[in-house]
Protein backbone atom coordinates (compact mmCIF):
# COMPACT_ATOMS: atom_id res chain seq x y z
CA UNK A 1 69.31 -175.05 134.74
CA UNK A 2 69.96 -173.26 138.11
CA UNK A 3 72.91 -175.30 139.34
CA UNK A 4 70.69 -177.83 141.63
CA UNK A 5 69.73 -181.67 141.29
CA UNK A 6 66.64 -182.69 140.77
CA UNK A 7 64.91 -185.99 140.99
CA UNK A 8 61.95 -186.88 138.69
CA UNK A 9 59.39 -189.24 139.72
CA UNK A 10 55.98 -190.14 138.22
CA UNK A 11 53.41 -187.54 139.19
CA UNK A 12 56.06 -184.67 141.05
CA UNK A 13 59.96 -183.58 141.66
CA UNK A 14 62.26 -182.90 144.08
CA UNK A 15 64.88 -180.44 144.53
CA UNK A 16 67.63 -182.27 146.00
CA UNK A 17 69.71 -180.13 148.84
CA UNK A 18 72.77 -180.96 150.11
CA UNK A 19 74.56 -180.06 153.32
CA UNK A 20 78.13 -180.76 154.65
CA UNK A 21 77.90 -182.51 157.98
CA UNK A 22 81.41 -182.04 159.65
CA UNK A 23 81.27 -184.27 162.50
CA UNK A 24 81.17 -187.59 159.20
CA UNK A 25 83.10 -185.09 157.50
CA UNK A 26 80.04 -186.40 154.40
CA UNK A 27 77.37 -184.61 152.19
CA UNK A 28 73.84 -185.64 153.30
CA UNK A 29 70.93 -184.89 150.96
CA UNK A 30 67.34 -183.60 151.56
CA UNK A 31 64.44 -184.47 149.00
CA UNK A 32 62.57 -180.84 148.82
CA UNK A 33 59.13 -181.37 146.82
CA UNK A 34 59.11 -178.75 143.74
CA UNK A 35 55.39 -176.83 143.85
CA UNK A 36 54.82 -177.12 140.24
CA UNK A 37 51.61 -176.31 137.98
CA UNK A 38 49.60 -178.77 139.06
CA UNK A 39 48.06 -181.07 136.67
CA UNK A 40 48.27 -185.19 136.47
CA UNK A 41 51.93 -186.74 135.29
CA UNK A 42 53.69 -184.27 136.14
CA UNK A 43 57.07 -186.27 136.54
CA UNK A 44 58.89 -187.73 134.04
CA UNK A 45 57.26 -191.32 131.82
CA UNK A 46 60.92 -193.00 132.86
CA UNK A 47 64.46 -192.07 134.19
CA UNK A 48 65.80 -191.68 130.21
CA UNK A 49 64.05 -189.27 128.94
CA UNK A 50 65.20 -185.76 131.22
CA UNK A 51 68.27 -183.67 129.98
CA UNK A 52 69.80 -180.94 129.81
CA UNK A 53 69.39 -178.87 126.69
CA UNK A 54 71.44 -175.23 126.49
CA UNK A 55 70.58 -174.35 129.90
CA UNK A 56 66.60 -176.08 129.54
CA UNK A 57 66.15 -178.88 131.58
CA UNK A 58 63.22 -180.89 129.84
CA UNK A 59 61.80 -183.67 130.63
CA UNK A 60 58.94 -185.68 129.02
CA UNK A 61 55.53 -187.07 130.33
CA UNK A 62 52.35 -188.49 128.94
CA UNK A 63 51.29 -184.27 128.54
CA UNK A 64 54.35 -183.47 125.88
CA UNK A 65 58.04 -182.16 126.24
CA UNK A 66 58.16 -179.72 129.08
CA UNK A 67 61.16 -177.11 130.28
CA UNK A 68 61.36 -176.43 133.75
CA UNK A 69 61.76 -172.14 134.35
CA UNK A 70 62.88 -170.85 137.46
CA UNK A 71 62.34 -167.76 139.17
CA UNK A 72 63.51 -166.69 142.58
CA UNK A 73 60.82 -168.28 144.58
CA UNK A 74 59.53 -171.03 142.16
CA UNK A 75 59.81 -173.49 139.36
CA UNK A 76 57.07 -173.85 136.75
CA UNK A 77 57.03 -175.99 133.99
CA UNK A 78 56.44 -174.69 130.37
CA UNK A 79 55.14 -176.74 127.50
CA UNK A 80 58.18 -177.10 124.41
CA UNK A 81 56.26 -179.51 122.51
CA UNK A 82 52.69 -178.42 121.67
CA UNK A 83 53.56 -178.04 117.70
CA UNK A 84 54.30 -182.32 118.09
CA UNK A 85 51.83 -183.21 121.15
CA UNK A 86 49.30 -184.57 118.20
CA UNK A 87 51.88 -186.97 117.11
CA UNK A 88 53.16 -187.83 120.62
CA UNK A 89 49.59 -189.29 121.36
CA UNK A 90 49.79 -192.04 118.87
CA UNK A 91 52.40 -194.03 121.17
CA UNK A 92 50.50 -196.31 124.11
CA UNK A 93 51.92 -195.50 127.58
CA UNK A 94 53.89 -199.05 127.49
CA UNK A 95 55.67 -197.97 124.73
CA UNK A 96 56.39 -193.94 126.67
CA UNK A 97 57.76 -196.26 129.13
CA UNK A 98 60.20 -197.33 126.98
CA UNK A 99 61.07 -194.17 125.25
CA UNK A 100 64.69 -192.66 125.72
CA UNK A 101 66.51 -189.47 125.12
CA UNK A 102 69.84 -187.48 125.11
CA UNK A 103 71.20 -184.01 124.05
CA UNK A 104 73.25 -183.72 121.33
CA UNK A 105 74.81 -181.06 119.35
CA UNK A 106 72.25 -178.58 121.10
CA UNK A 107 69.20 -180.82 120.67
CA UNK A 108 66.93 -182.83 122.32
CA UNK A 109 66.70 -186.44 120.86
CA UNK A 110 63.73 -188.25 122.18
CA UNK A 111 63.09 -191.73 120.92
CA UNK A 112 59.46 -193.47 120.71
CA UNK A 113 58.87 -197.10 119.08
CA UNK A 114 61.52 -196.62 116.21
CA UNK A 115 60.55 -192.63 115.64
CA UNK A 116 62.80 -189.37 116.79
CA UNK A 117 61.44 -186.29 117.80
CA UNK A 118 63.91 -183.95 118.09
CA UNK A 119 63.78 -180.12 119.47
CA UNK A 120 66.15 -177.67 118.04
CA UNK A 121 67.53 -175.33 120.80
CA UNK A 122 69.21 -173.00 118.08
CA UNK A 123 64.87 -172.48 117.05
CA UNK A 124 62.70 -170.59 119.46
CA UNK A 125 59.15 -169.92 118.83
CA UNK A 126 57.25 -167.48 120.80
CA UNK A 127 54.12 -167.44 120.51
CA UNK A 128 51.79 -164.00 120.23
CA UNK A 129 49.14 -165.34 122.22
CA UNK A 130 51.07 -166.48 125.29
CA UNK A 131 50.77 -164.15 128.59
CA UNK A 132 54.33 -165.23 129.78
CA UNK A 133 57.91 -164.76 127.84
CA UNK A 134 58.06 -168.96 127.63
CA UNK A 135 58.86 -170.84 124.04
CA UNK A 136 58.96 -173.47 122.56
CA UNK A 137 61.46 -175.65 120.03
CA UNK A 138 61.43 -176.24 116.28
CA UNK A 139 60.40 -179.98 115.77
CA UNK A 140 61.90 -182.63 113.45
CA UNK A 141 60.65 -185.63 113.25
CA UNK A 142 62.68 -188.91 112.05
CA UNK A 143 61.24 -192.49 111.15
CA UNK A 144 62.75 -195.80 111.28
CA UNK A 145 65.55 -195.52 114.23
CA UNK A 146 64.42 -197.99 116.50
CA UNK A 147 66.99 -197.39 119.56
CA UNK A 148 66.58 -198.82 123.49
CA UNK A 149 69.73 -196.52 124.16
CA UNK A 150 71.43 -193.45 123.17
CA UNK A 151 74.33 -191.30 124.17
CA UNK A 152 76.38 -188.51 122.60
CA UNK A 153 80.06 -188.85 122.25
CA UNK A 154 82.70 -186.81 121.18
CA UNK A 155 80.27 -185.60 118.43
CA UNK A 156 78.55 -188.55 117.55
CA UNK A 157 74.94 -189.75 117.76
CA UNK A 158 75.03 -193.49 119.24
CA UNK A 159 71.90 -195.78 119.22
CA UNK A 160 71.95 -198.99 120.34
CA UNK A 161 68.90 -201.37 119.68
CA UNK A 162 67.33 -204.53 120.93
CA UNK A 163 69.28 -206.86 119.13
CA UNK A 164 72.69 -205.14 119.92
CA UNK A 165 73.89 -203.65 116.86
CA UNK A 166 75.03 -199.90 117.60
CA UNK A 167 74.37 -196.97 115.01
CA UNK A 168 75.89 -194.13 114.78
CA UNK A 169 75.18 -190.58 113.14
């Protein structure tokens, strides 16, 4: 979202800074921790399920789909999911741990245990209540796409599954 990389772990991130040594004439690279809200899993459930959505870099943890907003000084993170958090909870954290997800086509696919919740970045909601300018996604949900990998290509929607056959939308 603001040019950087940044690596996901469990419970926190890092903003990952890089600086040209000239004597190697190489790039060496500095972990900085991200101060974040604070609250527990506040990393990512696995390394398959962050992307880049339109600008939003979500990721997803055991709390829901979450985009990461910058300002000058600080990241936060800001909830995308609360309208499909209730149906997130039904999966057990072996099976988060298995989840994967990729952009396509402006949205955010996220697969769980043969369902597919997927956030449309063309749909913002903003909510009355809320004190900040944040949003969040429409939600679609699909059933029966069981998929251990996914990737967008040239268009297409590509799942592949446990017993390696390939789908495609």
């Amino acid at each position: 979202g603001d040019s950087s990389l940044v690596v996901f772990k469990e419970n926190r991130f890092y903003r990952v800074n890089f600086t040209f040594n000239a004597d190697s004439e190489l790039y060496e690279a500095e972990l900085i921790p991200q101060i974040v809200e604070v609250f527990d899993g506040a990393g990512c459930v696995n390394q398959f399920v962050s992307c880049n959505v339109n600008a939003d870099a979500l990721i997803f943890n055991k709390n829901g789909v979450f985009g990461i907003e910058y300002s000058a000084s600080s990241r936060s993170l800001k909830m995308r999911s609360s309208h499909v958090n209730k149906e997130l909870s039904i999966h057990s954290l072996e099976k988060l741990s298995e989840a994967v997800a990729c952009e396509h086509e402006g949205r955010y696919h996220l697969f769980i245990d043969g369902m597919v919740y997927i956030a449309d970045s063309r749909f913002k909601v903003y909510e009355s209540n809320r004190l900040d300018t944040s949003f969040e996604y429409e939600w679609w949900l699909w059933d029966n796409c069981p998929a251990t990998v996914v990737c967008s290509i040239n268009g297409n929607l590509y799942m592949g599954r446990e017993n390696g056959k390939i789908a495609v939308f």
